[in-house]
Protein backbone atom coordinates (compact mmCIF):
# COMPACT_ATOMS: atom_id res chain seq x y z
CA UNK A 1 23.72 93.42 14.22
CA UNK A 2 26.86 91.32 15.51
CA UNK A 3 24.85 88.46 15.66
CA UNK A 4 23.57 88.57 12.10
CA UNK A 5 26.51 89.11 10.58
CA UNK A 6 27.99 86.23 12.67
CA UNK A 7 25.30 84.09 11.53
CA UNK A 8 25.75 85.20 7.79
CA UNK A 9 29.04 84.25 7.57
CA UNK A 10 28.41 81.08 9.43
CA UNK A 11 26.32 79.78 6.85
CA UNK A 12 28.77 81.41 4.02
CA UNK A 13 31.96 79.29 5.65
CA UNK A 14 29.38 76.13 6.05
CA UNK A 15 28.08 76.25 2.29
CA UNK A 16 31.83 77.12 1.19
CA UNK A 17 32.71 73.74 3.52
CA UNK A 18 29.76 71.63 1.78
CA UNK A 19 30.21 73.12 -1.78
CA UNK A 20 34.58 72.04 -1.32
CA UNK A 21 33.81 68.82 0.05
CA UNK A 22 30.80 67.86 -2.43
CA UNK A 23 33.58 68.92 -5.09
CA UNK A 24 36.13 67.02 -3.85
CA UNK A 25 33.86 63.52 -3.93
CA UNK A 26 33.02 64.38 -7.47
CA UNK A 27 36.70 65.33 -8.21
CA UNK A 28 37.48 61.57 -6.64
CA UNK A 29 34.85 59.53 -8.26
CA UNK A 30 35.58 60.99 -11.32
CA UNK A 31 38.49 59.20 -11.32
CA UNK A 32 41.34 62.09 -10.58
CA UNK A 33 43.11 63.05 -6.86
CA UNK A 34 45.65 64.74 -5.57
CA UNK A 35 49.19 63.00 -5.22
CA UNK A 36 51.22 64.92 -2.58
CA UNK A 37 53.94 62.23 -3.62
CA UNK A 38 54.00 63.40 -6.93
CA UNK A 39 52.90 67.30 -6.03
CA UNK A 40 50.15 66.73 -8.85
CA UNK A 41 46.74 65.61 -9.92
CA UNK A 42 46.70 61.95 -11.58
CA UNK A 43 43.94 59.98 -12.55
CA UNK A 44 42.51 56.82 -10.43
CA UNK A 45 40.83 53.66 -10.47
CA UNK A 46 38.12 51.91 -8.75
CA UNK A 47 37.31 48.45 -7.50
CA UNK A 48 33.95 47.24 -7.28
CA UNK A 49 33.68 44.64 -4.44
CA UNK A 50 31.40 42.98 -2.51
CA UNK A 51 32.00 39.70 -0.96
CA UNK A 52 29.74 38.17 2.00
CA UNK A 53 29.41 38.40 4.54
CA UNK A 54 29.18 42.36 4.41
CA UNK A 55 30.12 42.58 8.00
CA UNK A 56 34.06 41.29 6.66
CA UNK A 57 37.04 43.40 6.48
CA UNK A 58 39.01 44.83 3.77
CA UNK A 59 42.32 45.15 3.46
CA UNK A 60 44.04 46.94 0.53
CA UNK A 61 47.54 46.55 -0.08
CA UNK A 62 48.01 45.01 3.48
CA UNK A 63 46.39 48.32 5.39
CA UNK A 64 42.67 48.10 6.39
CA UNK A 65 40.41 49.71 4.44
CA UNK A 66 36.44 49.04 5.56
CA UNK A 67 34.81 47.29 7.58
CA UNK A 68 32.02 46.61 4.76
CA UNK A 69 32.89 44.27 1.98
CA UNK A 70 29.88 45.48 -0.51
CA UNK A 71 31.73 48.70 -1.49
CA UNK A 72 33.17 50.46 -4.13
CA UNK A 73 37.13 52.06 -3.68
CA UNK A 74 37.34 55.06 -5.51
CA UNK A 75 40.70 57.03 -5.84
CA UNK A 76 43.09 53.79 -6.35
CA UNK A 77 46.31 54.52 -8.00
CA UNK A 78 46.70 52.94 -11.31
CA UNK A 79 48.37 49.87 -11.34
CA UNK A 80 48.80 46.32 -9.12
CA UNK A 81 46.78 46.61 -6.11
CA UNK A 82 46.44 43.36 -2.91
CA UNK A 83 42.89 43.02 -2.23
CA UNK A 84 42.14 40.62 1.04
CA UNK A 85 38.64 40.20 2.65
CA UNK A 86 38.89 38.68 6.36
CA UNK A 87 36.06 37.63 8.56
CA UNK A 88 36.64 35.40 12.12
CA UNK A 89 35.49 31.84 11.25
CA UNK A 90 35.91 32.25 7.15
CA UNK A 91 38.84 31.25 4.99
CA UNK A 92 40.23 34.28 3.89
CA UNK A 93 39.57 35.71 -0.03
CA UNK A 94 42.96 36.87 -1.86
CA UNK A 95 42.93 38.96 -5.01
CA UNK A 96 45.79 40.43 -6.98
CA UNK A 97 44.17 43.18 -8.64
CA UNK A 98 45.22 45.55 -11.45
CA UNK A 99 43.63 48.86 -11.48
CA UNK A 100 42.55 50.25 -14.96
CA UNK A 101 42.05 54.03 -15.38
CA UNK A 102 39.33 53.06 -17.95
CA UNK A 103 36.91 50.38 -16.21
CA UNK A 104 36.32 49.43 -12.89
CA UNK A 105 37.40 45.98 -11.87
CA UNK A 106 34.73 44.38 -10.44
CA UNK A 107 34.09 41.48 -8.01
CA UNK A 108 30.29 40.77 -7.37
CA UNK A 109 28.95 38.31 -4.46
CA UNK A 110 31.67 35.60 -3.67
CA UNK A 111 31.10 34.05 -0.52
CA UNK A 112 33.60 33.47 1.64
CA UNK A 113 33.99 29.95 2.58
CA UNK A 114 33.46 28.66 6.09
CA UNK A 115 36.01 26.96 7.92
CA UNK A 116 35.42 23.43 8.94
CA UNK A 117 34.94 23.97 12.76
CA UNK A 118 31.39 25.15 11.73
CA UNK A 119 30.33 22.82 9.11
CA UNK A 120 27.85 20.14 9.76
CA UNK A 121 27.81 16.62 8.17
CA UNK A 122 25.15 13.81 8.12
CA UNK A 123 25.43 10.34 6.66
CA UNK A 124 22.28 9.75 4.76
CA UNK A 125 22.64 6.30 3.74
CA UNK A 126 25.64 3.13 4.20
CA UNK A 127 27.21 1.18 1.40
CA UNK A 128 25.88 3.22 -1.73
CA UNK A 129 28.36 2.66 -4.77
CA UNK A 130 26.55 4.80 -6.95
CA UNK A 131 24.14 7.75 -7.03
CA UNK A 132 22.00 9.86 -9.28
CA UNK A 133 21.62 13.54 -9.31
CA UNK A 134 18.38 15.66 -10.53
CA UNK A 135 19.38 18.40 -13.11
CA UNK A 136 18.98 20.59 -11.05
CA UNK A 137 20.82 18.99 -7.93
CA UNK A 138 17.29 19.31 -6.13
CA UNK A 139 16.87 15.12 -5.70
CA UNK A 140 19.51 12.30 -5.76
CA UNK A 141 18.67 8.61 -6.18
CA UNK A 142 20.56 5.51 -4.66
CA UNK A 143 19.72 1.77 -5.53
CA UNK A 144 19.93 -1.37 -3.37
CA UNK A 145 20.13 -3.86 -5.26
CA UNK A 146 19.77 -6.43 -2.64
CA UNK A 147 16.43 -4.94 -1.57
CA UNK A 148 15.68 -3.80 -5.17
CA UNK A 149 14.53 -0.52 -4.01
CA UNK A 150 15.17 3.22 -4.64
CA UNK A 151 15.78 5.65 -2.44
CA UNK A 152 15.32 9.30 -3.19
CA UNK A 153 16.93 11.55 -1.35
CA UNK A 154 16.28 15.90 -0.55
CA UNK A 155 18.07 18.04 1.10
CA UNK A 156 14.56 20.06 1.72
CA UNK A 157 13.28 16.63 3.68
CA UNK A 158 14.58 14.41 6.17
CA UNK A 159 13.07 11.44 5.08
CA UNK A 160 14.29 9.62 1.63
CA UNK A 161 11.20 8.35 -0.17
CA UNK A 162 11.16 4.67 -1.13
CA UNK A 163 10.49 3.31 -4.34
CA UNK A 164 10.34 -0.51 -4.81
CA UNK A 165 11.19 -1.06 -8.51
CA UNK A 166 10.03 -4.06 -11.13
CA UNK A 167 12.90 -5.59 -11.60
CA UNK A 168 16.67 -5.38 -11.27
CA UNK A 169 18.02 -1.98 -12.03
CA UNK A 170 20.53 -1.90 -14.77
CA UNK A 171 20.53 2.01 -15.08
CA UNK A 172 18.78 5.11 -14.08
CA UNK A 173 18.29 8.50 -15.83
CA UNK A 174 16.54 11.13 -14.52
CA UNK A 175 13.76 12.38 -17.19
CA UNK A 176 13.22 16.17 -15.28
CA UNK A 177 13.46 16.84 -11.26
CA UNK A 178 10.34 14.83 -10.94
CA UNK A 179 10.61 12.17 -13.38
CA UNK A 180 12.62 8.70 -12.93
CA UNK A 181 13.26 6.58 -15.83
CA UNK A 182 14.15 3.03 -14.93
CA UNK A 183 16.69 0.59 -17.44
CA UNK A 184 15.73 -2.63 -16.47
CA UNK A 185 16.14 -6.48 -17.35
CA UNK A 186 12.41 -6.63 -18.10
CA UNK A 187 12.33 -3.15 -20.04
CA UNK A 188 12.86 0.43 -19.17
CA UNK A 189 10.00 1.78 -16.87
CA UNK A 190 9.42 5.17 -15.36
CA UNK A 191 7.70 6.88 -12.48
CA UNK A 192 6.45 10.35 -11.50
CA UNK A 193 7.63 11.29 -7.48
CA UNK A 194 4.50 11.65 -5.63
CA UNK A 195 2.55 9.01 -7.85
CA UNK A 196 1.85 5.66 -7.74
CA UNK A 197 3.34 2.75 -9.38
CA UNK A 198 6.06 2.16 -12.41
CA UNK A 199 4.77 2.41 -16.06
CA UNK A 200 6.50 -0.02 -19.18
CA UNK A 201 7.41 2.17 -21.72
CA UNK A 202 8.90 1.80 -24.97
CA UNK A 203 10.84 4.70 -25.63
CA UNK A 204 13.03 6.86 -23.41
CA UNK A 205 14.62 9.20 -26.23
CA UNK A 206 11.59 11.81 -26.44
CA UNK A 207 12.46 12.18 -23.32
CA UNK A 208 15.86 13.44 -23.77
CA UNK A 209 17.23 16.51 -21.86
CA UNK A 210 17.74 19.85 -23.41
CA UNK A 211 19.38 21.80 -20.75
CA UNK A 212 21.78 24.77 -21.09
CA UNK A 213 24.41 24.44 -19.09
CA UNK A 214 26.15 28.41 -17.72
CA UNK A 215 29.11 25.75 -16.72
CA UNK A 216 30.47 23.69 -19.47
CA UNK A 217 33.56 21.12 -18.20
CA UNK A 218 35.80 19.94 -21.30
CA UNK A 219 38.33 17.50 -19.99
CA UNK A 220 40.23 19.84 -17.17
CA UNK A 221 38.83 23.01 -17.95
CA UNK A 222 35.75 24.88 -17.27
CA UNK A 223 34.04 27.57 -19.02
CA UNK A 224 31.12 29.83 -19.20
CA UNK A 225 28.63 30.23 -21.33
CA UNK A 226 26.80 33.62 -21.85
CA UNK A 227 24.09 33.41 -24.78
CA UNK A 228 25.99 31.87 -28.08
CA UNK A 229 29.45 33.31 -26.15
CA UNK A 230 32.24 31.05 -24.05
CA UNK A 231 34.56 32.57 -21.83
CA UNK A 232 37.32 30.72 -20.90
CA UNK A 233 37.74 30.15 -16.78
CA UNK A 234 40.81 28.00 -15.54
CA UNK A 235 42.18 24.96 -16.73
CA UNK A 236 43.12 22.09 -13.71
CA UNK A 237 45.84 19.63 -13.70
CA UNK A 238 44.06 16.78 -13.45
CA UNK A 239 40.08 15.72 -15.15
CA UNK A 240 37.18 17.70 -14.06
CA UNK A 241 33.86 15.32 -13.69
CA UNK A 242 31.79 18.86 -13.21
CA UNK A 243 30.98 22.34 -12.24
CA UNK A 244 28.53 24.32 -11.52
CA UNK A 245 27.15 27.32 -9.75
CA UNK A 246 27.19 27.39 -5.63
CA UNK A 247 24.22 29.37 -3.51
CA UNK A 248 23.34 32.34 -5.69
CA UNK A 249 25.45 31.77 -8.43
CA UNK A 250 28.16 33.07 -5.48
CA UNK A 251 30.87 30.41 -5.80
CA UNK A 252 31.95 27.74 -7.97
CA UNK A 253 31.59 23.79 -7.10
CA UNK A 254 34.02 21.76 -8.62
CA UNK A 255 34.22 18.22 -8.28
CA UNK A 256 36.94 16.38 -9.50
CA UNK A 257 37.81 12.45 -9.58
CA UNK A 258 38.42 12.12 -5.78
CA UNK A 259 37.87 15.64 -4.15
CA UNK A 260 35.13 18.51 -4.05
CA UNK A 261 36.71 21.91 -4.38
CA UNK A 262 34.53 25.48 -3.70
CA UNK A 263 36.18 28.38 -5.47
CA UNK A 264 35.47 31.78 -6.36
CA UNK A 265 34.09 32.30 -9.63
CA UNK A 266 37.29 33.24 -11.44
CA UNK A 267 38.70 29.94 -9.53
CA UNK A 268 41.49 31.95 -8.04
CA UNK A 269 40.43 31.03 -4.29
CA UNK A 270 39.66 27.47 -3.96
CA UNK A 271 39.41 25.33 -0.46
CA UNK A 272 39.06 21.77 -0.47
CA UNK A 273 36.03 20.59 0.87
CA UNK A 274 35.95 16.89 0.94
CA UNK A 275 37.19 13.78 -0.51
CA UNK A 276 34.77 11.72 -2.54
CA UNK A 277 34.21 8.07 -4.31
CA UNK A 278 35.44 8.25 -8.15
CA UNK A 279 32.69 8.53 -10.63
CA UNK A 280 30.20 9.65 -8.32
CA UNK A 281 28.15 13.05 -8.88
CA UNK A 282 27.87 15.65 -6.45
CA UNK A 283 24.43 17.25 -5.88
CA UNK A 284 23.98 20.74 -4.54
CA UNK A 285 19.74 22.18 -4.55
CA UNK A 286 20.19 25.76 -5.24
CA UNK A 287 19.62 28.09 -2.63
CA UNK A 288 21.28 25.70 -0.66
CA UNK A 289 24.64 25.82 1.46
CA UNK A 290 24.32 21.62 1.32
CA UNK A 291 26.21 19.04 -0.61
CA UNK A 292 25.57 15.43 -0.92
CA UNK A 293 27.72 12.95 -2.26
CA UNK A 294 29.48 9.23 -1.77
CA UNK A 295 32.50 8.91 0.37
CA UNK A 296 34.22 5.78 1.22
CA UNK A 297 30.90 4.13 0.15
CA UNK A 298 28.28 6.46 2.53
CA UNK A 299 26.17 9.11 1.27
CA UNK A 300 27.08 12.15 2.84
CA UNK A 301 25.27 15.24 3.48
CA UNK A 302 27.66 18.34 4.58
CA UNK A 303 25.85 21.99 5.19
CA UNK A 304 28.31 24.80 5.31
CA UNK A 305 27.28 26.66 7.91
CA UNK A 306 29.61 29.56 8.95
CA UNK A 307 29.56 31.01 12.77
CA UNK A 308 26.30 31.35 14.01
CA UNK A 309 25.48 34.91 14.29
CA UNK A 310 26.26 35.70 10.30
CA UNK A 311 23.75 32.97 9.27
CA UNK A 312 21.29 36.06 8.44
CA UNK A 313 23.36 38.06 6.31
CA UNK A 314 24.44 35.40 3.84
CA UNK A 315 21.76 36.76 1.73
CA UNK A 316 22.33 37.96 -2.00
């Protein structure tokens, strides 16, 4: 009989335990806890964060909180929080956050960005002045004019295919990812990658490009487009030549006269990444942690890797 009744009110204390506790998390992520500062019930905030690697730290307010940066922190009083998300071998991500008791403020997949010790660099190709970038970053051609051939170049392939062209190139425009339009001093030709051969043409405008840009640069600032709507991002001292997304839509890429920049995509953390030649694009395939661009007359190709063992969980 001792026994049962020991039992009984074992489970009563454990259901009374599970019923408080289950009470309490829906007390919290309603938005409301206890402040023993104040000796009263206030209402909360919550962040919404995840930044990759997940394996990274967070610290809130200069006192860790988790060890996984794809979280949510309930039970935030309301007001200016510090937000900081460290990982060995990554520059650290900074946030000044202000908590509102009515939404969540919310931070979704920023990379962190390398540091340089792990990066790897390749130069593709000597004494380019100038080269041309696929819409979508995929393919990048280079001209040499004093072999009067075309080089295009992938990041997916080690090799650069060769194209020997007609006649002295005066200009080239890329018609889609596949399709090369030549300007030259015998007419303006174009070619298909993978075929055979140039073809005359007479006409390059019904060929224009119709893209929709997410990124739109005006002069030094940047903003996003969502359906008919622009949001306003940052505005930089100096001219922006463009901008665009980085692996996953993650990051933002921003290239400027003489320097690449990656950023988060409020462009509130920003490292340098590399000087570059004036007036010279900078491709990026998506997908891809590689950028390739001219410096000091060489194409470049620069991966950023971070340390070895987190190469898995970059994954969005």
């Amino acid at each position: 009989m001792k026994k049962i009744i020991l039992k009984i009110l074992g489970q009563v204390l454990y259901l009374g335990v599970f019923t408080s506790l289950f009470g309490f998390s829906i007390f919290i992520t309603q938005g409301y806890r206890y402040s023993f500062d104040q000796n009263e019930i206030i209402q909360t905030g919550v962040i919404d964060l995840c930044v990759l690697p997940k394996t990274s730290e967070v610290y809130l307010d200069g006192k860790p909180y988790s060890g996984n940066s794809c979280a949510k922190l309930y039970g935030l009083s309301i007001g200016p929080h510090r937000l900081e998300v460290r990982k060995m071998g990554y520059f650290s991500w900074k946030k000044e956050v202000m908590v509102d008791k009515t939404r969540a403020s919310v931070f979704p997949k920023t990379m962190l960005v390398p540091l340089p010790d792990f990066w790897t660099s390749a130069t593709l190709e000597k004494g380019v002045k100038k080269i041309w970038a696929s819409p979508n970053g995929s393919r990048f051609a280079a001209y040499n004019p004093g072999l009067n051939i075309i080089k295009i170049f992938s990041a997916a392939r080690p090799d650069p295919v060769i194209l020997e062209v007609p006649a002295a190139i005066k200009n080239l425009t890329w018609i889609d990812n596949k399709t090369l339009a030549a300007d030259t001093d015998k007419g303006q030709f174009e070619t298909s990658l993978g075929e055979n051969g140039w073809e005359l043409v007479t006409d390059l405008a019904r060929y224009s490009l119709s893209q929709e840009d997410e990124v739109i640069v005006r002069n030094n600032e940047i903003w996003r487009k969502n359906n008919t709507d622009y949001t306003f991002i940052t505005r930089l001292a100096e001219a922006i030549e463009s901008a665009n997304f980085f692996y996953h839509y993650s990051n933002l890429l921003i290239a400027t006269e003489k320097e690449i920049r990656l950023c988060d995509s409020v462009v509130q953390n920003c490292q340098k990444i590399s000087d570059k030649d004036a007036g010279t694009p900078v491709a990026n395939p998506f997908h891809s942690k590689k950028l390739i661009f001219v410096r000091n007359g060489d194409l470049i190709q620069l991966t950023l890797n971070g340390p070895k063992a987190d190469w898995p969980e970059i994954n969005i």
